[in-house]
Structures are given as structure tokens and as C-alpha cells.
PDB file of N, CA and C in Angstrom:
ATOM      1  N   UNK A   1       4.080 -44.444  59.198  1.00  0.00           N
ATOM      2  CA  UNK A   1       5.043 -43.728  58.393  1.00  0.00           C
ATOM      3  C   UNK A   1       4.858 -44.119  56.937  1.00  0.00           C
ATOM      4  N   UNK A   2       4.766 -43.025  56.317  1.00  0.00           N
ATOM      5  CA  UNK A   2       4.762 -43.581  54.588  1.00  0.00           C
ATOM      6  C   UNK A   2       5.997 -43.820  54.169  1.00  0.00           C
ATOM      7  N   UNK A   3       5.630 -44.453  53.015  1.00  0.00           N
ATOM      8  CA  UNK A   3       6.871 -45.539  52.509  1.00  0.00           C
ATOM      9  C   UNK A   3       7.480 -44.202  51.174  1.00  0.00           C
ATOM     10  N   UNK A   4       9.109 -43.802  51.604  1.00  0.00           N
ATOM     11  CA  UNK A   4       9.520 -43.043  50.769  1.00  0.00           C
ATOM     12  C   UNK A   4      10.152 -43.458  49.294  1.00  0.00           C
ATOM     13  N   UNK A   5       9.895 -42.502  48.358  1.00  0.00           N
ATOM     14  CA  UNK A   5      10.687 -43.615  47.283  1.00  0.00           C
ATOM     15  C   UNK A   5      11.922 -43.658  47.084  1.00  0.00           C
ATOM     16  N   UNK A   6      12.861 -44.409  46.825  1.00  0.00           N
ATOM     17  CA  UNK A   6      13.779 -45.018  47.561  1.00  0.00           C
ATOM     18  C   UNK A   6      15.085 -44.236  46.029  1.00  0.00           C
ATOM     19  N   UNK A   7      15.808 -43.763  47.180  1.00  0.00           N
ATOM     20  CA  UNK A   7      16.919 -43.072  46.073  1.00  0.00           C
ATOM     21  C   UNK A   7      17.856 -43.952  45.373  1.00  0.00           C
ATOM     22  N   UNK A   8      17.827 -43.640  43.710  1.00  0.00           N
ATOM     23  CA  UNK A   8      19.146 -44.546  43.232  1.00  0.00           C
ATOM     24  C   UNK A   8      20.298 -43.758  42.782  1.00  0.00           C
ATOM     25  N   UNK A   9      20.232 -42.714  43.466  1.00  0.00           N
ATOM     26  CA  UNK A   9      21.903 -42.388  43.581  1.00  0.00           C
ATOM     27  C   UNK A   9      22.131 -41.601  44.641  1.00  0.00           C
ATOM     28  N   UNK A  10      23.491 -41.573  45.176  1.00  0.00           N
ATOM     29  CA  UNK A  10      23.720 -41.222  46.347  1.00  0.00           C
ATOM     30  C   UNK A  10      23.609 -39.551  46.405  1.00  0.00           C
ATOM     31  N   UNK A  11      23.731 -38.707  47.083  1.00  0.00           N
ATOM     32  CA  UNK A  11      24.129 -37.556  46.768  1.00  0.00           C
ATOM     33  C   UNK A  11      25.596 -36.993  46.373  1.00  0.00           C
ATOM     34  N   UNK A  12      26.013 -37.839  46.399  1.00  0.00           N
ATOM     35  CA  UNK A  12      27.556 -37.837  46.340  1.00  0.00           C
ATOM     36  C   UNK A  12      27.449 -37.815  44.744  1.00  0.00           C
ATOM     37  N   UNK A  13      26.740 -39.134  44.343  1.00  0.00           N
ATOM     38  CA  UNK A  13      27.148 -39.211  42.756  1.00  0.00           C
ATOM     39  C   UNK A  13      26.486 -38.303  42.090  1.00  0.00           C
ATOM     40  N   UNK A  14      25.363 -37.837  42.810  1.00  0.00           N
ATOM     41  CA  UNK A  14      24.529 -36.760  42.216  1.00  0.00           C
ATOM     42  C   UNK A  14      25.501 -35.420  42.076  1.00  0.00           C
ATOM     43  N   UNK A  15      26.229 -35.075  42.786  1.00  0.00           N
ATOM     44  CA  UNK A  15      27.099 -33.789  43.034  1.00  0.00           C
ATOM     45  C   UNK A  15      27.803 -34.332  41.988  1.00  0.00           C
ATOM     46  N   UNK A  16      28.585 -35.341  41.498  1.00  0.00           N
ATOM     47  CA  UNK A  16      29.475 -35.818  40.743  1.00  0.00           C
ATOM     48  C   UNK A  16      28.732 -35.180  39.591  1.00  0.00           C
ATOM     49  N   UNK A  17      27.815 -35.828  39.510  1.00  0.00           N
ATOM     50  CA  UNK A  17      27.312 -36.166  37.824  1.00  0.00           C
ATOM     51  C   UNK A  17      26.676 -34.856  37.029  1.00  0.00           C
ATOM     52  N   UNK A  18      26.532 -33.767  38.342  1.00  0.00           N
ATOM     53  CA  UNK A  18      26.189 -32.251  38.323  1.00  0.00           C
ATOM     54  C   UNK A  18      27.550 -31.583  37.823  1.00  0.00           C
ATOM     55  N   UNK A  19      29.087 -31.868  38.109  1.00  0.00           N
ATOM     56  CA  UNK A  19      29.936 -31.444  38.256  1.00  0.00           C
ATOM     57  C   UNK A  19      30.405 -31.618  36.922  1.00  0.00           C
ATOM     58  N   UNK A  20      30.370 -33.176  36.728  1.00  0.00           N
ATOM     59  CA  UNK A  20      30.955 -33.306  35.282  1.00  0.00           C
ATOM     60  C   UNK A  20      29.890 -33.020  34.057  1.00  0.00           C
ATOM     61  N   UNK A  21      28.667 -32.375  34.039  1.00  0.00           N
ATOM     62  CA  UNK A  21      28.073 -32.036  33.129  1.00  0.00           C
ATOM     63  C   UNK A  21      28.010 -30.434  33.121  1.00  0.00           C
ATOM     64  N   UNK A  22      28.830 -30.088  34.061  1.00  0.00           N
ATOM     65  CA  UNK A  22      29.145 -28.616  34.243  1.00  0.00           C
ATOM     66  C   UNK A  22      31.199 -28.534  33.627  1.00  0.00           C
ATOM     67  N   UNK A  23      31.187 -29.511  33.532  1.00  0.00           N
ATOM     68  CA  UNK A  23      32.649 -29.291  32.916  1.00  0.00           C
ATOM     69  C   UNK A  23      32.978 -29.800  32.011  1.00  0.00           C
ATOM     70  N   UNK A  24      32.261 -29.962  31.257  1.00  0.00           N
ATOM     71  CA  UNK A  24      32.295 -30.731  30.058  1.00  0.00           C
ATOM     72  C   UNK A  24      33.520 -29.873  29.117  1.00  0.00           C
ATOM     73  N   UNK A  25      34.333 -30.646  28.140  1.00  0.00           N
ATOM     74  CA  UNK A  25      35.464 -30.163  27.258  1.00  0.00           C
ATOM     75  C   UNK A  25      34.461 -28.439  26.266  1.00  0.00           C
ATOM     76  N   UNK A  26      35.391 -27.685  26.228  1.00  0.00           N
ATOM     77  CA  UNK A  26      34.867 -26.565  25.525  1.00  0.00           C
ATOM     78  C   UNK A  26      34.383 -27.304  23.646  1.00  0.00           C
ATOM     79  N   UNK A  27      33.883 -26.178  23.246  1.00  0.00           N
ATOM     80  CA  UNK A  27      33.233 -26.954  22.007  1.00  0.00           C
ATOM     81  C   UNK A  27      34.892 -26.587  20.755  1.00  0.00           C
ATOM     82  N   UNK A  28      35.101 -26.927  19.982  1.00  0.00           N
ATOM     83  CA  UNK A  28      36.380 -27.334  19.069  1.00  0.00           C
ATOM     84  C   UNK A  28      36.325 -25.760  18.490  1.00  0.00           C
ATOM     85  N   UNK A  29      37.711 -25.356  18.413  1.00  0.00           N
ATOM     86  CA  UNK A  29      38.171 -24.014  17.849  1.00  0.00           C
ATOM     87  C   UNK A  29      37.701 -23.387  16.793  1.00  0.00           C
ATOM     88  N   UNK A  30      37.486 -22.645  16.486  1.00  0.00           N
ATOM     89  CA  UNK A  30      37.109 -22.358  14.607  1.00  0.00           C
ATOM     90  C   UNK A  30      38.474 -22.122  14.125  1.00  0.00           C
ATOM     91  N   UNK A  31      37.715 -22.807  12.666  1.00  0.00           N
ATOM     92  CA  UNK A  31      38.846 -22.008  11.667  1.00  0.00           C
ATOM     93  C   UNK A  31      39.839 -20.723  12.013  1.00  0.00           C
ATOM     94  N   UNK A  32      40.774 -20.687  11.735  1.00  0.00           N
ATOM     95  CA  UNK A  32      41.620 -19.535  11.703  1.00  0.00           C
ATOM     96  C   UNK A  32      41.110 -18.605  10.436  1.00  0.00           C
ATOM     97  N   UNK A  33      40.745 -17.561  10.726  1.00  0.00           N
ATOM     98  CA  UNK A  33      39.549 -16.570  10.078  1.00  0.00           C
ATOM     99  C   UNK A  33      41.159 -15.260   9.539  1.00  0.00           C
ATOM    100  N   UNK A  34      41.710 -15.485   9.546  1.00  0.00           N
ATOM    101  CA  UNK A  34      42.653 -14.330   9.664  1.00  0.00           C
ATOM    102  C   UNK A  34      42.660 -13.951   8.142  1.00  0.00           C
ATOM    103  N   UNK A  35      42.813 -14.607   7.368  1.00  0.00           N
ATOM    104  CA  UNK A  35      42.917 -14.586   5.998  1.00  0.00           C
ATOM    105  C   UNK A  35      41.803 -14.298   5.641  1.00  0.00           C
ATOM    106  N   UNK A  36      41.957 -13.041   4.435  1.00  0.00           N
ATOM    107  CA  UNK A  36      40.586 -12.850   3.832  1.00  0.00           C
ATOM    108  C   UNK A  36      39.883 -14.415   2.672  1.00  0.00           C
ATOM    109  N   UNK A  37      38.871 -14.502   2.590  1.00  0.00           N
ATOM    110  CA  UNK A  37      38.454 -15.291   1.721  1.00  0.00           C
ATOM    111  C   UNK A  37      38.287 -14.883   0.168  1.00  0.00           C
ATOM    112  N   UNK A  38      38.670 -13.774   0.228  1.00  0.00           N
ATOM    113  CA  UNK A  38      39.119 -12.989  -1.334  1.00  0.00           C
ATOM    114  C   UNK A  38      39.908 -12.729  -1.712  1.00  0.00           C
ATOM    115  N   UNK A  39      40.832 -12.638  -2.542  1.00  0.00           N
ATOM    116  CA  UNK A  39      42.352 -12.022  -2.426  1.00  0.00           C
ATOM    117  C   UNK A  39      41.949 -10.707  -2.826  1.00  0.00           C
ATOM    118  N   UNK A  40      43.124 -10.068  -1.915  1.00  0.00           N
ATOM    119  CA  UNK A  40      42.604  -8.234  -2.239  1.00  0.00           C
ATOM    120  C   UNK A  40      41.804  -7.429  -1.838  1.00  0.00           C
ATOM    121  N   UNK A  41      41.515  -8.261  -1.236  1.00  0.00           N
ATOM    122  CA  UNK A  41      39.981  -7.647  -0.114  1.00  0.00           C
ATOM    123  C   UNK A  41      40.299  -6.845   1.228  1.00  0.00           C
ATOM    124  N   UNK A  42      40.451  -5.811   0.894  1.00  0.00           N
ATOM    125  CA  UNK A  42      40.687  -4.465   2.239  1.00  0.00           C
ATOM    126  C   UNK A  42      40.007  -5.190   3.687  1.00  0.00           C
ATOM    127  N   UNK A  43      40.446  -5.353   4.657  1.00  0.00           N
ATOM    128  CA  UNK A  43      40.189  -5.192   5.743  1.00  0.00           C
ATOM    129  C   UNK A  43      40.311  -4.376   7.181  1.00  0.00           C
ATOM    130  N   UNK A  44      39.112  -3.953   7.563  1.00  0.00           N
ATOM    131  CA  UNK A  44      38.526  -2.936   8.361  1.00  0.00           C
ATOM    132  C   UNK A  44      39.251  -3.189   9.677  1.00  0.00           C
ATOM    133  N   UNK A  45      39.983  -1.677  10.202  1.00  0.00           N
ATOM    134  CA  UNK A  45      40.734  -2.120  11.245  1.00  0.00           C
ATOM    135  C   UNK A  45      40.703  -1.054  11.936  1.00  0.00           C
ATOM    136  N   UNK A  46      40.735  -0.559  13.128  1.00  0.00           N
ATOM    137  CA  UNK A  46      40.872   0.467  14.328  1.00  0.00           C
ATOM    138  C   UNK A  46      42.212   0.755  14.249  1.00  0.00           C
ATOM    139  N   UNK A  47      42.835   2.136  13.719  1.00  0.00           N
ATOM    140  CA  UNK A  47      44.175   2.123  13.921  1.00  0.00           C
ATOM    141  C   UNK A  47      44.779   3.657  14.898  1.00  0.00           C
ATOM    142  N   UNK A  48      45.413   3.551  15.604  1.00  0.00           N
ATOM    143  CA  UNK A  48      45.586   4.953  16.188  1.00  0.00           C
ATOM    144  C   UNK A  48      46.884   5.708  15.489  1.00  0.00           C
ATOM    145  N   UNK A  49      46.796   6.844  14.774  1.00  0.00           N
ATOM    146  CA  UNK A  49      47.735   7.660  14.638  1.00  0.00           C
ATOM    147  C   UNK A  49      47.554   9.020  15.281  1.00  0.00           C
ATOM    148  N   UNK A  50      49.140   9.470  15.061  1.00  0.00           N
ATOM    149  CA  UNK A  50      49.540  10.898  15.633  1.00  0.00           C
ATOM    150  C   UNK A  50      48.598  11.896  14.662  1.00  0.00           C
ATOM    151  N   UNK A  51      48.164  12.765  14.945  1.00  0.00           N
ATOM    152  CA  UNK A  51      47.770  13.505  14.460  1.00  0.00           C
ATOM    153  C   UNK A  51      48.578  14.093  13.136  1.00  0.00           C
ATOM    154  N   UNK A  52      49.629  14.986  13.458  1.00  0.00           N
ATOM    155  CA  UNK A  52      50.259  15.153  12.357  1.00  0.00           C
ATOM    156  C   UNK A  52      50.426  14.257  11.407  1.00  0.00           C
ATOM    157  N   UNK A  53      50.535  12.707  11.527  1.00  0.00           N
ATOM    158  CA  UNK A  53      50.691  11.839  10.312  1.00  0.00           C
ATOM    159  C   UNK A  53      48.987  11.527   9.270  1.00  0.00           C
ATOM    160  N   UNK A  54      48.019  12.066  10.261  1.00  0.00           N
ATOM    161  CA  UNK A  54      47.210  12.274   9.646  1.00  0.00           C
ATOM    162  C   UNK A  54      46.755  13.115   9.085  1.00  0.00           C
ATOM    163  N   UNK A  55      47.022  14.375   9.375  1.00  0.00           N
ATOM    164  CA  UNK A  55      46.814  15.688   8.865  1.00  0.00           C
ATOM    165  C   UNK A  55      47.686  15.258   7.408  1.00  0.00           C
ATOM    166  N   UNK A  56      48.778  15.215   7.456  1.00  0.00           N
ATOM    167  CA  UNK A  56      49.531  14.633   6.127  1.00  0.00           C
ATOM    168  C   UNK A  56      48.935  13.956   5.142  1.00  0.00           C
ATOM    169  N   UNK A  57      48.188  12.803   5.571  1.00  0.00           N
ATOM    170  CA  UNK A  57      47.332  11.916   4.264  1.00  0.00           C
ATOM    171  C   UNK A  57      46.411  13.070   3.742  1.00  0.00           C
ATOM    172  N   UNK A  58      45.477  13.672   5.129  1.00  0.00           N
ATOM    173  CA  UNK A  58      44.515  14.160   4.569  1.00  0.00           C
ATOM    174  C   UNK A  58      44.459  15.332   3.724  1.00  0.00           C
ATOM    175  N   UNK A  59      46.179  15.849   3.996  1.00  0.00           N
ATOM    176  CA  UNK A  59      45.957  17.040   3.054  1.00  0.00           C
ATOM    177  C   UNK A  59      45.812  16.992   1.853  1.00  0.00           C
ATOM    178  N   UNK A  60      45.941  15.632   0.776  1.00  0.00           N
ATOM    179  CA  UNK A  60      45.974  15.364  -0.448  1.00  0.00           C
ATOM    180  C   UNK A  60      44.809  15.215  -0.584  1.00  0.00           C
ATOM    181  N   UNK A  61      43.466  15.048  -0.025  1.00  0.00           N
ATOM    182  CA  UNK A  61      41.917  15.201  -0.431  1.00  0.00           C
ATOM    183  C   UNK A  61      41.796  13.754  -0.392  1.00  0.00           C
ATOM    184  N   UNK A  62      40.567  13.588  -0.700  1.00  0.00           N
ATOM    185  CA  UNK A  62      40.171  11.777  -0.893  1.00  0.00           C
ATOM    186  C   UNK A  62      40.740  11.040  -1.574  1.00  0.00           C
ATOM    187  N   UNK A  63      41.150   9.764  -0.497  1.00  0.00           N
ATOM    188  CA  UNK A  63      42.480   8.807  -1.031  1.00  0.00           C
ATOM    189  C   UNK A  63      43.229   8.721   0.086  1.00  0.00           C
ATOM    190  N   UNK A  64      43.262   9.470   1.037  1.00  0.00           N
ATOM    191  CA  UNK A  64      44.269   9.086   2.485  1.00  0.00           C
ATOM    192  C   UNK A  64      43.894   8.346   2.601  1.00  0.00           C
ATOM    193  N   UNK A  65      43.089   7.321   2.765  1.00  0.00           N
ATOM    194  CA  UNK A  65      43.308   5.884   3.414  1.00  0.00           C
ATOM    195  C   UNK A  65      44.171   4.817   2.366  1.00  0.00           C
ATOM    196  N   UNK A  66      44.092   5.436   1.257  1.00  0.00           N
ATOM    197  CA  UNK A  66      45.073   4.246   0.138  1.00  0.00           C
ATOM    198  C   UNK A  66      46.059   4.560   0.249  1.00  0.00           C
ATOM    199  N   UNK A  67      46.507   6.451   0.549  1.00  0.00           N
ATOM    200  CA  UNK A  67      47.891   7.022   0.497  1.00  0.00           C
ATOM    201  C   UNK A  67      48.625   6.289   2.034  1.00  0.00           C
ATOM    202  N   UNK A  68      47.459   6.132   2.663  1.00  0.00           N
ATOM    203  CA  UNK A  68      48.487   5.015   4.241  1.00  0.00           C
ATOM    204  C   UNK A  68      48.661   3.757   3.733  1.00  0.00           C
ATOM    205  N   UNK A  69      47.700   3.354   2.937  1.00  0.00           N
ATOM    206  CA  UNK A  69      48.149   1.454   2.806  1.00  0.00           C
ATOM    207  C   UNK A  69      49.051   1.631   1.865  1.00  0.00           C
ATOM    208  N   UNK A  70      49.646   2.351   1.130  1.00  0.00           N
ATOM    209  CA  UNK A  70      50.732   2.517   0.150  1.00  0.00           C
ATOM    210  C   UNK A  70      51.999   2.859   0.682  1.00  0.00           C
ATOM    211  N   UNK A  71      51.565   3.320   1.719  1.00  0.00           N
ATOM    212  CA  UNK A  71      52.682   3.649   2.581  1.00  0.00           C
ATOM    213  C   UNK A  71      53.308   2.901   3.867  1.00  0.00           C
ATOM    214  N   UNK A  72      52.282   1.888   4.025  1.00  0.00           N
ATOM    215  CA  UNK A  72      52.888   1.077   5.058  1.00  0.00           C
ATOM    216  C   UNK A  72      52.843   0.000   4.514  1.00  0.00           C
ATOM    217  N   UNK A  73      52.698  -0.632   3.296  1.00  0.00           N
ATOM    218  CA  UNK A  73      52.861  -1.691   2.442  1.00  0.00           C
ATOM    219  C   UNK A  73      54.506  -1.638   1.982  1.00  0.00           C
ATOM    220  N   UNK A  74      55.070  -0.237   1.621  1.00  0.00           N
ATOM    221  CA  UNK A  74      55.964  -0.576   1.311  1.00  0.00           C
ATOM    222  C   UNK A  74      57.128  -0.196   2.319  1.00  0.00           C
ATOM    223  N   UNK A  75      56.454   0.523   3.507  1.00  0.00           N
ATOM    224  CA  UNK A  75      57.374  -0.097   4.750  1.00  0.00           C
ATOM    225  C   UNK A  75      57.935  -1.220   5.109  1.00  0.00           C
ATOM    226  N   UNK A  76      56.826  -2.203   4.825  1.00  0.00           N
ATOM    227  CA  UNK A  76      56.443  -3.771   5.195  1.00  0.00           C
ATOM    228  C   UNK A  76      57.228  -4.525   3.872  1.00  0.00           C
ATOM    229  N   UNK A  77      58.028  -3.894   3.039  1.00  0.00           N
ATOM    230  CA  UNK A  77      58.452  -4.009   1.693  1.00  0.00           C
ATOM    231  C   UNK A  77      57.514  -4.867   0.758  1.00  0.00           C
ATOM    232  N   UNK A  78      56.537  -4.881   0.436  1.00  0.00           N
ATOM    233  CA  UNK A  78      55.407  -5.735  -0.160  1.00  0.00           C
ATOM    234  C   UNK A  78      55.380  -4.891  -1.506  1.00  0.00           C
TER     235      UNK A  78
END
């Protein structure tokens, strides 16, 4: 019989040591990004409106998108 080479860890600790390098702590949060890094700097957003409230901006020609942030800015009383 040949001579096997001789295990130094059990399978047990092997499953262990598989387990905890599979669960390791997640990597640290980022920054809170919410704030622009410019002041004044428009940010790009997906918004759903009713149709009719859009037909409304757009009937004034180019500028409905400022005629909504003017308009829900001072909803927002800003």
C-alpha cells in the first residue's frame, strides 16, 4: 500500500474555512451620493405625468421642462 499524504485539516474545518471565506462582512457603504456636487446642477430623473399636465407645459414651446421645475419648486415652497 502506498503511503498517503497525510491531511492537516479535517474536512470539517475545511467546510468551515470554505464557509467563512464565503461570508465574509459586505465591503463598507459609499458615500451618500444624493447631493449634487455642484450647487444648481439639474438632475436627470424618470418622472411619470398625466398627459394633460403635459400637454400644458408643452403648449408654451421650448422651456416645459423649466416651466415644471418652476412649478413644482414652488409647490415645494422653495
Amino acid at each position: 500500500m502506498q503511503d498517503r499524504p497525510r491531511r492537516t485539516m479535517s474536512s470539517r474545518d475545511t467546510a468551515e474555512a470554505m464557509f467563512k471565506a464565503a461570508t465574509k462582512p459586505a465591503a463598507p457603504a459609499l458615500p451618500d451620493l444624493k447631493k449634487p456636487a455642484v450647487p444648481g446642477v439639474k438632475e436627470q430623473v424618470s418622472l411619470r405625468l398625466d398627459r394633460e399636465v403635459l400637454d400644458y407645459f408643452q403648449a408654451g414651446g421650448p422651456g416645459w421642462q423649466d416651466r415644471i421645475n418652476d412649478a413644482l419648486r414652488k409647490a415645494a415652497g422653495k
